[in-house]
C-alpha atoms as a PDB file:
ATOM      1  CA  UNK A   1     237.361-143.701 -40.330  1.00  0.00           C
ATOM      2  CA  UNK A   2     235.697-140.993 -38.326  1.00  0.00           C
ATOM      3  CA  UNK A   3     237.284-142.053 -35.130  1.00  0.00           C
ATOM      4  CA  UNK A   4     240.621-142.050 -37.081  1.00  0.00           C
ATOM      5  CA  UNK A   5     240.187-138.702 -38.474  1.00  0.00           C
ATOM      6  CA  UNK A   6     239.065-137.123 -34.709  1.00  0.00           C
ATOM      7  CA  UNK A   7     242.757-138.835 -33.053  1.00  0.00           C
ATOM      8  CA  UNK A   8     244.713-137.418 -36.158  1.00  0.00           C
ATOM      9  CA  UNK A   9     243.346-134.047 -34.628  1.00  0.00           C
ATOM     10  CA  UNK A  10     243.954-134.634 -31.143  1.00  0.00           C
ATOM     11  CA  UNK A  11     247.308-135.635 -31.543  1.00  0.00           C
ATOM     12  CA  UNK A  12     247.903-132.671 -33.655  1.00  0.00           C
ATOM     13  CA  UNK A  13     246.982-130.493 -29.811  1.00  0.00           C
ATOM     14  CA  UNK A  14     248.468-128.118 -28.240  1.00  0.00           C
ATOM     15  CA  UNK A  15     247.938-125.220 -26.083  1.00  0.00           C
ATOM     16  CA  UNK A  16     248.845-122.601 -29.079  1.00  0.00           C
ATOM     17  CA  UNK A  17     246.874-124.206 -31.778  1.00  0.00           C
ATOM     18  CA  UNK A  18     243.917-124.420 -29.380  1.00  0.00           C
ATOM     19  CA  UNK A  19     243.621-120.949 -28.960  1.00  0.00           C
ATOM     20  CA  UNK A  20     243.895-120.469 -32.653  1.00  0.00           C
ATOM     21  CA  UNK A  21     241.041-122.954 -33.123  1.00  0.00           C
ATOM     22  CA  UNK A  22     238.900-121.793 -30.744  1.00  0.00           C
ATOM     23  CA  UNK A  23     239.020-118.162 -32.191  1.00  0.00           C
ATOM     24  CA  UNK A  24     238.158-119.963 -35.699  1.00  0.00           C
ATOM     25  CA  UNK A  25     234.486-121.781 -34.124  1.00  0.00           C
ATOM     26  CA  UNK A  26     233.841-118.070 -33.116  1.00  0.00           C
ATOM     27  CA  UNK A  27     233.193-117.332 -36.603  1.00  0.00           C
ATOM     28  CA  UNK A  28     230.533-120.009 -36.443  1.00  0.00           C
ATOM     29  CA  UNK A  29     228.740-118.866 -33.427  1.00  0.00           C
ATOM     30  CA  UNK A  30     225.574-116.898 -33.170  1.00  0.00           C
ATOM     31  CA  UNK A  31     227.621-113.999 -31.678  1.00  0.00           C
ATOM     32  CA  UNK A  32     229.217-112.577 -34.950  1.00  0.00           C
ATOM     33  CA  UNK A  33     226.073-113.480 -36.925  1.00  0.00           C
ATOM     34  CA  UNK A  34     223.548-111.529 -35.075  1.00  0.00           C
ATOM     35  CA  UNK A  35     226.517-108.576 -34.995  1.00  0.00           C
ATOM     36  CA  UNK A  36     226.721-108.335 -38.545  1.00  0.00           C
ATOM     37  CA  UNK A  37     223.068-108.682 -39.338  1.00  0.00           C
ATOM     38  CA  UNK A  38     222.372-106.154 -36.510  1.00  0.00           C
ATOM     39  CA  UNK A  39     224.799-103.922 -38.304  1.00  0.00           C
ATOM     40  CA  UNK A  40     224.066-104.837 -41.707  1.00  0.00           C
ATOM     41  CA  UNK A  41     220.014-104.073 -41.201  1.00  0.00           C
ATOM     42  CA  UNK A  42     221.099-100.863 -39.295  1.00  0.00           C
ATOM     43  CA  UNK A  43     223.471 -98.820 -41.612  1.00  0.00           C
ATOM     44  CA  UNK A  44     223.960-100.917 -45.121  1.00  0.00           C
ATOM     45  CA  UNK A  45     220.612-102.952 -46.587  1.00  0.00           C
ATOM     46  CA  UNK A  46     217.883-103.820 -45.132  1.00  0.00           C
ATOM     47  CA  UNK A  47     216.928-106.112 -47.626  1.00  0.00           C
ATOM     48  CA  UNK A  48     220.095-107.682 -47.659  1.00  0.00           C
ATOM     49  CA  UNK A  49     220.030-107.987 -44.054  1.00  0.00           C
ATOM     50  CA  UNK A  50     216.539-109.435 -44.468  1.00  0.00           C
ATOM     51  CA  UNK A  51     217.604-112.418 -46.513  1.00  0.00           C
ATOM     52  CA  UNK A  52     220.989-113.548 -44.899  1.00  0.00           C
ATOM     53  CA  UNK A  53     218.739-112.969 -41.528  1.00  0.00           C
ATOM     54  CA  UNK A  54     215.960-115.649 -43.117  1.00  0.00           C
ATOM     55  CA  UNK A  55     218.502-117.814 -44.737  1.00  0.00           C
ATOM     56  CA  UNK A  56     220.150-118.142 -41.679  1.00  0.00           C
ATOM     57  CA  UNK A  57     217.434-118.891 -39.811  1.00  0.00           C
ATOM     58  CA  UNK A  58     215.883-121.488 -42.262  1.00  0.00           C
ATOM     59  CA  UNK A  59     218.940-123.566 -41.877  1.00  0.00           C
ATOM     60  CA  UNK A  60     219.327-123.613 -38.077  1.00  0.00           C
ATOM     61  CA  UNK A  61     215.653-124.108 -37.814  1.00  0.00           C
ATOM     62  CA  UNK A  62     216.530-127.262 -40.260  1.00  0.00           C
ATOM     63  CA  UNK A  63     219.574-128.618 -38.449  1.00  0.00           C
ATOM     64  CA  UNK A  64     217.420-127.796 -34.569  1.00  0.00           C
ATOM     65  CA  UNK A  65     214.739-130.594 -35.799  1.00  0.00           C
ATOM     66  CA  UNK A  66     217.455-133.053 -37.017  1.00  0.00           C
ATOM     67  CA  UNK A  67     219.156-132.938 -33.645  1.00  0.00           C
ATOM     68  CA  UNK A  68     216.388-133.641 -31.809  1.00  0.00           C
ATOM     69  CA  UNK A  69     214.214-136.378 -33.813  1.00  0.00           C
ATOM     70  CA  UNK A  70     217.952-138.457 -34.435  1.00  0.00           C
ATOM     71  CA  UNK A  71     219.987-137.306 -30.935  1.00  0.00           C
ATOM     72  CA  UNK A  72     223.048-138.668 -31.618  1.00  0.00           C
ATOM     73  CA  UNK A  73     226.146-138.309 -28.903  1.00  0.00           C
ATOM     74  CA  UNK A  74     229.141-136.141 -29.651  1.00  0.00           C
ATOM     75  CA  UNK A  75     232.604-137.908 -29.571  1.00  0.00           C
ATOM     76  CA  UNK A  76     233.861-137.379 -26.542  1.00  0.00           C
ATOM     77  CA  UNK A  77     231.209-138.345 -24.822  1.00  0.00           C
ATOM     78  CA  UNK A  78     231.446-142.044 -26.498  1.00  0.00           C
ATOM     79  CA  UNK A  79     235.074-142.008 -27.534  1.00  0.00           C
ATOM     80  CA  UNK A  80     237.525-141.895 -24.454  1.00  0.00           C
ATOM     81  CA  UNK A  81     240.468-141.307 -26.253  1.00  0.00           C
ATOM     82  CA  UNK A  82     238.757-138.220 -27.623  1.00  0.00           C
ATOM     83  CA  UNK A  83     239.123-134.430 -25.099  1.00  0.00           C
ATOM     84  CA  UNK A  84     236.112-131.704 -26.012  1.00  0.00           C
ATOM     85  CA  UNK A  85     237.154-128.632 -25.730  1.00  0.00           C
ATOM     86  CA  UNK A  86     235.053-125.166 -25.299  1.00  0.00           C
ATOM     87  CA  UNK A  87     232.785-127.917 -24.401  1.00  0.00           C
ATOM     88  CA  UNK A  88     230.410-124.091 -23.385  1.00  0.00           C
ATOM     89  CA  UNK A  89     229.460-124.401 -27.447  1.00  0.00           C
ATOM     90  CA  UNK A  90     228.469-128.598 -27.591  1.00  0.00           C
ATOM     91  CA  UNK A  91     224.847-128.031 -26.472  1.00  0.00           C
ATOM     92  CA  UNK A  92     222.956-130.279 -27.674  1.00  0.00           C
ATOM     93  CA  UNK A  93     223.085-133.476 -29.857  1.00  0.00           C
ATOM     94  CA  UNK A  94     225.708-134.044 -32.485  1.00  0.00           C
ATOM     95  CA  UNK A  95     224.176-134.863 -35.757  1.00  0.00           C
ATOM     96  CA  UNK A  96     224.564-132.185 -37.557  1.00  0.00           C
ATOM     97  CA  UNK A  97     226.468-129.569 -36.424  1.00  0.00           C
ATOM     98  CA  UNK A  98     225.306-126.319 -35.656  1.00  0.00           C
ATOM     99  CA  UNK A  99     228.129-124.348 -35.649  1.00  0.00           C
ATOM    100  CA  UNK A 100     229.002-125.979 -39.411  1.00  0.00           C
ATOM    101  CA  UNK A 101     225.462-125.474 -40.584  1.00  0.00           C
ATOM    102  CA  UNK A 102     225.255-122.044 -39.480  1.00  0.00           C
ATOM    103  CA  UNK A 103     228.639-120.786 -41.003  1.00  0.00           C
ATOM    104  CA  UNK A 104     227.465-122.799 -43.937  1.00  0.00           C
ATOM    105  CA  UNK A 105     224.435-120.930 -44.651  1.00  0.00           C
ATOM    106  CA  UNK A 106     225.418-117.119 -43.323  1.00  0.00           C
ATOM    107  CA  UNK A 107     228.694-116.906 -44.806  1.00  0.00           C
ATOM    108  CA  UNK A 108     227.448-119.032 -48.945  1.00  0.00           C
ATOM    109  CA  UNK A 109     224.337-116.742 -48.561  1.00  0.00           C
ATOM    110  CA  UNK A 110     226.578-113.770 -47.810  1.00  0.00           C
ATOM    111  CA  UNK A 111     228.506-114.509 -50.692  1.00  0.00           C
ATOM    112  CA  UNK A 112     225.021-115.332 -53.034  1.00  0.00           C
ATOM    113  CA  UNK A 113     223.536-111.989 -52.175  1.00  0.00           C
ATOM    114  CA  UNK A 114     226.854-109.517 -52.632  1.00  0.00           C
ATOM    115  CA  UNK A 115     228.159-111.690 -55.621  1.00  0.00           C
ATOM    116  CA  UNK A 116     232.174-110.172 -55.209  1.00  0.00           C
ATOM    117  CA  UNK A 117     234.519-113.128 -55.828  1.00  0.00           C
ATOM    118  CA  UNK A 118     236.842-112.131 -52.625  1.00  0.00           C
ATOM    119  CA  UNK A 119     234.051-112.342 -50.549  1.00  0.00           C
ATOM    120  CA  UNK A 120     232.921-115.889 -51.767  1.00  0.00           C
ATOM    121  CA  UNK A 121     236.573-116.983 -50.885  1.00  0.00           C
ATOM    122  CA  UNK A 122     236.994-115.592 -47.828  1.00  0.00           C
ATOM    123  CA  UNK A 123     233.797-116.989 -46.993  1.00  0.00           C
ATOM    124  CA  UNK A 124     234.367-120.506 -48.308  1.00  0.00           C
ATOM    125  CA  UNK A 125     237.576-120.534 -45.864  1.00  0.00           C
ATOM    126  CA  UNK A 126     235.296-119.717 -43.265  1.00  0.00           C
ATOM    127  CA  UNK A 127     233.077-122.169 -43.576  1.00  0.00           C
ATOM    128  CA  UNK A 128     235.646-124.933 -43.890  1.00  0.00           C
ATOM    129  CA  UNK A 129     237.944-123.494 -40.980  1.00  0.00           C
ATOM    130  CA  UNK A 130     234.830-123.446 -38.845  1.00  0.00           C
ATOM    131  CA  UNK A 131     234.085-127.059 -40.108  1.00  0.00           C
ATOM    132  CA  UNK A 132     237.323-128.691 -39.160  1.00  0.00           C
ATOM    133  CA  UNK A 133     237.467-126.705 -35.695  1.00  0.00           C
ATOM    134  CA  UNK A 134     234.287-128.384 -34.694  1.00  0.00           C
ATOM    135  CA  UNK A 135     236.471-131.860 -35.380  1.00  0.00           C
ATOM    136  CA  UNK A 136     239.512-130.919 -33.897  1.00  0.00           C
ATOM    137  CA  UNK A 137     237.876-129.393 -30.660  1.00  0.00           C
ATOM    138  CA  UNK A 138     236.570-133.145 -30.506  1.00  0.00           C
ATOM    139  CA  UNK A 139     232.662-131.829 -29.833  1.00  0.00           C
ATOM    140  CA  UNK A 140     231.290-133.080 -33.605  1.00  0.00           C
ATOM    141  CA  UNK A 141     232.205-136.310 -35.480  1.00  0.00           C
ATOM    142  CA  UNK A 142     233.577-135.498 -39.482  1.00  0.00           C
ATOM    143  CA  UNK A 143     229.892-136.791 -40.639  1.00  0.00           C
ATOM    144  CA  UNK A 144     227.526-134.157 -38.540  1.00  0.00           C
ATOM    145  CA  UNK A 145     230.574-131.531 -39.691  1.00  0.00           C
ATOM    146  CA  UNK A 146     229.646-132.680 -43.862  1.00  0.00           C
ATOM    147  CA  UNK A 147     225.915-132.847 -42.809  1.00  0.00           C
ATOM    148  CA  UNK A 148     226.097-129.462 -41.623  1.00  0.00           C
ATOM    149  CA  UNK A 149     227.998-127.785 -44.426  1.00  0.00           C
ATOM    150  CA  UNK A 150     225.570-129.592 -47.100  1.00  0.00           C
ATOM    151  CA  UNK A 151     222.214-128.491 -45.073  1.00  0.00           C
ATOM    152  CA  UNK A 152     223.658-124.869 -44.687  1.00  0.00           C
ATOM    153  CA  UNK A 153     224.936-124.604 -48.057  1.00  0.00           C
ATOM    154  CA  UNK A 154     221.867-126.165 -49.645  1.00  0.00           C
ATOM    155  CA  UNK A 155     219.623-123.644 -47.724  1.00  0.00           C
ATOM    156  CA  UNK A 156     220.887-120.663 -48.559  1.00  0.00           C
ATOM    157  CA  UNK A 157     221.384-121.990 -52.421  1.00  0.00           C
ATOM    158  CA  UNK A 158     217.462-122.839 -52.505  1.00  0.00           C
ATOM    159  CA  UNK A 159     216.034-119.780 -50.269  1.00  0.00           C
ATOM    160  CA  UNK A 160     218.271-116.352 -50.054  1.00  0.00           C
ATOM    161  CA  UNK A 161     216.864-115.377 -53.900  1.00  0.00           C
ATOM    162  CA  UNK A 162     213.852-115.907 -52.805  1.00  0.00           C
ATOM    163  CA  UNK A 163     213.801-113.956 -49.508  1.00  0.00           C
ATOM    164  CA  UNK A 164     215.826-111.428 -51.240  1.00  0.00           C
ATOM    165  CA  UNK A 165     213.113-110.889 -53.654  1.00  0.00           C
ATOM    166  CA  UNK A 166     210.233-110.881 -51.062  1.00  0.00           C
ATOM    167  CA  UNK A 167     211.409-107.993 -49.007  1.00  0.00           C
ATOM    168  CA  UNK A 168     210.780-106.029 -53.034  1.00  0.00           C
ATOM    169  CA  UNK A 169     207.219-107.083 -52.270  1.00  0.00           C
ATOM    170  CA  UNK A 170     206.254-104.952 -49.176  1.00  0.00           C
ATOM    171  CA  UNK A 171     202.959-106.516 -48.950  1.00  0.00           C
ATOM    172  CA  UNK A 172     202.938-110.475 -48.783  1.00  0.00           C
ATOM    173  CA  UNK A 173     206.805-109.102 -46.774  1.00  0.00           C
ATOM    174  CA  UNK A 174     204.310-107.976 -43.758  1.00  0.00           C
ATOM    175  CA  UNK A 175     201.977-110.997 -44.074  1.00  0.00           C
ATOM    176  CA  UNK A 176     204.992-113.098 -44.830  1.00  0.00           C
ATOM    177  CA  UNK A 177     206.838-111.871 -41.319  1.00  0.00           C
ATOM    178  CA  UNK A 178     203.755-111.713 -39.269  1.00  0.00           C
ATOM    179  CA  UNK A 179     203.213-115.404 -39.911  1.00  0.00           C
ATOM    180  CA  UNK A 180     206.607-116.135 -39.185  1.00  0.00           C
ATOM    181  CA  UNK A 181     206.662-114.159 -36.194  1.00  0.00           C
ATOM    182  CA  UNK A 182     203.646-115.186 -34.686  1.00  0.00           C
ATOM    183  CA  UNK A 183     204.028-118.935 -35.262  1.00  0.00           C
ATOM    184  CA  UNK A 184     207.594-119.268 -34.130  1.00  0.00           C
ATOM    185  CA  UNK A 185     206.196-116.576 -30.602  1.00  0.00           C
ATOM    186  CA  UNK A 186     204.075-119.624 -30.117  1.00  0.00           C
ATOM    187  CA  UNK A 187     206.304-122.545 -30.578  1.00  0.00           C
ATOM    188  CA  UNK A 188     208.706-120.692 -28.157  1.00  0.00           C
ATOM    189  CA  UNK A 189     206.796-120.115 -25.724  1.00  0.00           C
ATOM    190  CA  UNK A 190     205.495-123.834 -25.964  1.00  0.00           C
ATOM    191  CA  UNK A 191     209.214-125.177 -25.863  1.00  0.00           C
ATOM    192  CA  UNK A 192     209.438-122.860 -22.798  1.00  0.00           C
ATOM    193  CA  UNK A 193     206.482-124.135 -20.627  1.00  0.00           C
ATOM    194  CA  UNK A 194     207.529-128.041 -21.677  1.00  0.00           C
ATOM    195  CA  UNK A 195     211.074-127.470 -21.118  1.00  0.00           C
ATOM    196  CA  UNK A 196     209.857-125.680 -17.293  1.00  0.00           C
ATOM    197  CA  UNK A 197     207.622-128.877 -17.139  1.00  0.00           C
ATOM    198  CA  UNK A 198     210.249-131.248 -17.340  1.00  0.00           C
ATOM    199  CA  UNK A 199     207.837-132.425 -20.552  1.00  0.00           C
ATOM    200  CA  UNK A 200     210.679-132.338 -22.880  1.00  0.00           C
ATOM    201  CA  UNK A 201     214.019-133.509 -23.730  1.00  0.00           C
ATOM    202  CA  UNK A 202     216.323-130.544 -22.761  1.00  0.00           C
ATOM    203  CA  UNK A 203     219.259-131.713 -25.060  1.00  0.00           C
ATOM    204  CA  UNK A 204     216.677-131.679 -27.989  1.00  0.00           C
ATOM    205  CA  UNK A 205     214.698-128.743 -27.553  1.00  0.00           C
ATOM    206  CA  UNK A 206     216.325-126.175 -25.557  1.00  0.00           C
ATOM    207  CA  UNK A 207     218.124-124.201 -28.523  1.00  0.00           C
ATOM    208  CA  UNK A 208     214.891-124.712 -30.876  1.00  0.00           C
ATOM    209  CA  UNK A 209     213.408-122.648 -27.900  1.00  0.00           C
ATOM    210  CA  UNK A 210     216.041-119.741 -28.500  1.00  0.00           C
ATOM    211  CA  UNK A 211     215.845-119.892 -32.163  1.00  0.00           C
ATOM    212  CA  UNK A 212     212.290-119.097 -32.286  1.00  0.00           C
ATOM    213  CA  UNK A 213     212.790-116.434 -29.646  1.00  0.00           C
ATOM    214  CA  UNK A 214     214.822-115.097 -31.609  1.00  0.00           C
ATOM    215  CA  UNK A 215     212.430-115.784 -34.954  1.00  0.00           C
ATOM    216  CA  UNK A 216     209.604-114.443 -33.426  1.00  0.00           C
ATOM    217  CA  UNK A 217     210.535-111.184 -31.920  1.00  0.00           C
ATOM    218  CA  UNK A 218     212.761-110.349 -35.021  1.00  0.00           C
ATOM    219  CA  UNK A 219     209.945-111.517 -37.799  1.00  0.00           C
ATOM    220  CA  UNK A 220     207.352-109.441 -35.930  1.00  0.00           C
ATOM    221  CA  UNK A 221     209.880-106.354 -35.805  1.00  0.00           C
ATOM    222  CA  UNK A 222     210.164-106.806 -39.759  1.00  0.00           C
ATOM    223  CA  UNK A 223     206.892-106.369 -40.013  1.00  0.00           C
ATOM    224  CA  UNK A 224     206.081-104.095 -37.578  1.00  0.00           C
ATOM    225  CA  UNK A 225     209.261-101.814 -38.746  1.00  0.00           C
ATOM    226  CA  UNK A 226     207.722-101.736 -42.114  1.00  0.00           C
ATOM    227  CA  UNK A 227     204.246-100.584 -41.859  1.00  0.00           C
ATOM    228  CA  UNK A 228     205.035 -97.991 -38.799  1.00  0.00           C
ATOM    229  CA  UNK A 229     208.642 -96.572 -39.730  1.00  0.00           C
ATOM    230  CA  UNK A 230     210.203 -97.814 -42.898  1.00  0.00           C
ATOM    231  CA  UNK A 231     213.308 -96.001 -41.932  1.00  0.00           C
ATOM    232  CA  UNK A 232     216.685 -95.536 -43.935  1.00  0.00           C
ATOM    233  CA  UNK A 233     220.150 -96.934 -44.112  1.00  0.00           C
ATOM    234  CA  UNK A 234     222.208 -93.973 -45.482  1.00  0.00           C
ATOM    235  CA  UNK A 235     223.509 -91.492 -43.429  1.00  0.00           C
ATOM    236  CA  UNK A 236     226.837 -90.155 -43.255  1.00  0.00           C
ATOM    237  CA  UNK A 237     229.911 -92.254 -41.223  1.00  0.00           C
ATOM    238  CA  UNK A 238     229.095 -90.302 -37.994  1.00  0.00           C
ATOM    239  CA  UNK A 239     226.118 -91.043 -37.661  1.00  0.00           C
ATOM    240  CA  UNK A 240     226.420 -94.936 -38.950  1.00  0.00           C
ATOM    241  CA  UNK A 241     228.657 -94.981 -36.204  1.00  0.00           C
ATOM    242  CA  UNK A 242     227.121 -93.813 -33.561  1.00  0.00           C
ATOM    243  CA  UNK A 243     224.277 -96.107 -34.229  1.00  0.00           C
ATOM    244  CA  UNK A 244     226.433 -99.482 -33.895  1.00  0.00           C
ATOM    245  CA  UNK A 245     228.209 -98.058 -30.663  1.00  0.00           C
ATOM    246  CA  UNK A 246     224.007 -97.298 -29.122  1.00  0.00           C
ATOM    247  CA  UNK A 247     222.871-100.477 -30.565  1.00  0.00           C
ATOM    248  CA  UNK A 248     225.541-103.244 -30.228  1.00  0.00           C
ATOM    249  CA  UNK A 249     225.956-101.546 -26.509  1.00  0.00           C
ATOM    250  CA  UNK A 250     222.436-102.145 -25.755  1.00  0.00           C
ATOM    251  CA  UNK A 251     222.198-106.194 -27.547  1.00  0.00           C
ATOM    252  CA  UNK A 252     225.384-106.694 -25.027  1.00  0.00           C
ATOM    253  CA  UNK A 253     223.359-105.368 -21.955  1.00  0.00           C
ATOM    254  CA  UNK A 254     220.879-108.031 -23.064  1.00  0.00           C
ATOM    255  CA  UNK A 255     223.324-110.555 -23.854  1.00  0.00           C
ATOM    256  CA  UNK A 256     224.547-109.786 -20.069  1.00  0.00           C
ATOM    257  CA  UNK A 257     220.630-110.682 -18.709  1.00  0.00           C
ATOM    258  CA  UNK A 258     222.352-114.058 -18.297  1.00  0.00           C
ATOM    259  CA  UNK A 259     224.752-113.523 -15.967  1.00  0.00           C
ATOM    260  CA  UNK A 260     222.042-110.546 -14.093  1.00  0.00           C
ATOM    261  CA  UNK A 261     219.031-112.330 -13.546  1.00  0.00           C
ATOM    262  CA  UNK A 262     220.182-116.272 -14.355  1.00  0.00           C
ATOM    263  CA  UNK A 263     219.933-118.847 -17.006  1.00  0.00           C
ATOM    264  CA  UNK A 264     215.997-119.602 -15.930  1.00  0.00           C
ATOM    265  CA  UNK A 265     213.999-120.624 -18.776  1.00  0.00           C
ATOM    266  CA  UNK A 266     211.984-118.042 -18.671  1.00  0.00           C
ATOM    267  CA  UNK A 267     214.737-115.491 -18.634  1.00  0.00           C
ATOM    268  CA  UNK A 268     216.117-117.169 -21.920  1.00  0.00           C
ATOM    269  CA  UNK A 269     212.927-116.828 -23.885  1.00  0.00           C
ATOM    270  CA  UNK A 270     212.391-113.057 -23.033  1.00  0.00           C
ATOM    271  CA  UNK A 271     216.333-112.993 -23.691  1.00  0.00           C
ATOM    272  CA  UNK A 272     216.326-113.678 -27.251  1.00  0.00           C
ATOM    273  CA  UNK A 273     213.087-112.188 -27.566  1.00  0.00           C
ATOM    274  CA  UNK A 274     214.207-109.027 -27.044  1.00  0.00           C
ATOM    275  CA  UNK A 275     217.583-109.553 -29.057  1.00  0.00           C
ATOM    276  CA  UNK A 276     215.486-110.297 -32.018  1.00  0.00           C
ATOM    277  CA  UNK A 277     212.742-107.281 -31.607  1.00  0.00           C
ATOM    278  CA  UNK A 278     215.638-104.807 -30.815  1.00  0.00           C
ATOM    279  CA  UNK A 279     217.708-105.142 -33.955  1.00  0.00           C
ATOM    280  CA  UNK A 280     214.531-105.247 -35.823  1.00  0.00           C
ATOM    281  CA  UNK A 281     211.876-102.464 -34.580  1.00  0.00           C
ATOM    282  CA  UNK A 282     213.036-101.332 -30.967  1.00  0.00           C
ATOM    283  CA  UNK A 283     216.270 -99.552 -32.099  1.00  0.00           C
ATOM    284  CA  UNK A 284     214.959 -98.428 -35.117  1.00  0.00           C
ATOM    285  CA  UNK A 285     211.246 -96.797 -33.184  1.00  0.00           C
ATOM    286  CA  UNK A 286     214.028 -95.461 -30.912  1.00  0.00           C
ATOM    287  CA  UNK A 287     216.427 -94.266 -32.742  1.00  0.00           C
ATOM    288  CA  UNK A 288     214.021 -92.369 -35.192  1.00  0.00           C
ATOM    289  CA  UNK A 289     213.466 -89.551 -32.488  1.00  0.00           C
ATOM    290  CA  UNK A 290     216.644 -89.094 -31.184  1.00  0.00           C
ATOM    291  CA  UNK A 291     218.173 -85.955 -33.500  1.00  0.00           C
ATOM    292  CA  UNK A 292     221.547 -86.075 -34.076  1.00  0.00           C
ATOM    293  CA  UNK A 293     221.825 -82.815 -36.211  1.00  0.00           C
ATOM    294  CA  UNK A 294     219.407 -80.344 -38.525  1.00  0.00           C
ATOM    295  CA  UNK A 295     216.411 -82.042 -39.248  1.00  0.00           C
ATOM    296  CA  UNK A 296     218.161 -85.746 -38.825  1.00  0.00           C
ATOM    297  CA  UNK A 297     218.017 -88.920 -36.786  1.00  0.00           C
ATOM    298  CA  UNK A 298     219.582 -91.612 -35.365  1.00  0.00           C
ATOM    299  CA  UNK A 299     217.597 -92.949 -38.168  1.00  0.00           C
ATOM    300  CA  UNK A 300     215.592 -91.323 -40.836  1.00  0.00           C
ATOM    301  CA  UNK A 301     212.710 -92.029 -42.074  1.00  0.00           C
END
């Protein structure tokens, strides 16, 4: 049945419809959601931001360990009837998928936190046209696409209430994200030294590694953020403005590390590191002493 479904796809190829597909598994990749947290956290709700952010998180965190204790192989490296395509986004094992999950949770706990009925469609199209790219691209059997959707969905369903109420709760918020942060600093940096040691499995732990790069510099930001500036979303649209065009230009300089300095292990861990602490604290500590008009700031405090 799942073979079936994956040569109804391929047959269905073509040069046109791949480029249409490919744009659609964009919309499952961490690109847009760090973007639109980033942005979110910067000039809309911070608590909002907060919970999607942890959500999110939670869910990739889940689907990481499920790729690594049951490694399963992707199609088309078992099927040889079956082509992957942007084969740049198959790291890893198969079961599920991390591109479904991830939709799955940031676009139903998107929809859970802003409650507007056009938003919960646009979103459920999203998550099912990011779903059945991952199948037609040939890089995820149907089953780790459905595995992915339920984990996602069931995550953010269980946990974005709750997240959304802790950031009310400013307290057990800085305990909460110091935790976080600290525990997932260590577990990266662990993943980084067995990865360099050739002491783990490099299909099963590599992106754990970046996720709790990414964790722990952007759970320790939350908390430092909140007991040393506790700045402020509003400001006019100037303003909101110029602080996506500063900030997004500066994640993108990190994002371009990569291709500066290599893809050494090392290199990754301080990579995501510094995308999580940036969006979270660095821009923020930054951006609250650069004036930008009579008594204001990039942002206020």
């Amino acid at each position: 049945m799942q073979e079936a479904l994956l040569l109804f796809f391929q047959k269905l190829s073509s040069p046109v419809l791949d480029t249409v597909v490919q744009v659609l598994t964009f919309f499952g990749e961490e690109t847009v959601f760090i973007l639109f947290i980033a942005a979110l956290l910067w000039c809309f709700s911070k608590q909002k931001g907060f919970a999607i952010y942890s959500s999110l998180f939670s869910a990739l965190i889940g689907m990481s360990v499920l790729k690594a204790l049951i490694k399963y192989p992707r199609p088309f490296q078992v099927l040889g009837d079956i082509e992957g395509k942007r084969l740049s986004t198959a790291t890893g094992y198969s079961f599920p998928s991390g591109h479904s999950t991830g939709a799955a949770a940031f676009y139903s706990s998107v929809s859970l936190i802003y409650k507007k009925r056009w938003l919960s469609i646009v979103s459920a199209l999203l998550i099912a046209l990011v779903g059945l790219s991952r199948i037609y691209l040939g890089v995820h059997w149907p089953l780790d696409v459905f595995g992915g959707l339920a984990l996602g969905i069931g995550v953010s369903f269980a946990l974005s209430s709750f997240f959304f109420h802790l950031y009310e709760q400013k307290e057990k918020l800085r305990s909460f994200c110091f935790a976080v942060g600290i525990g997932s600093t260590i577990v990266a940096v662990g993943l980084t030294l067995l990865l360099i040691l050739e002491k783990a499995d490099p299909l099963g732990f590599s992106d754990p590694m970046k996720l709790f790069a990414l964790a722990g510099g952007g759970y320790l930001g939350f908390a430092w953020e909140q007991k040393h500036i506790n700045y402020v979303t509003e400001a006019n649209l100037a303003v909101k403005l110029l602080r996506l065009v500063f900030g997004l230009a500066i994640l993108f300089f990190i994002q371009s590390l990569k291709s500066i300095l290599g893809a050494h292990l090392a290199i990754t861990l301080i990579r995501y590191y510094l995308i999580g602490l940036w969006v979270t604290f660095l821009y923020p500590l930054i951006g609250s002493k650069i004036p930008v008009g009579n008594n204001h700031y990039f942002f206020d405090c």
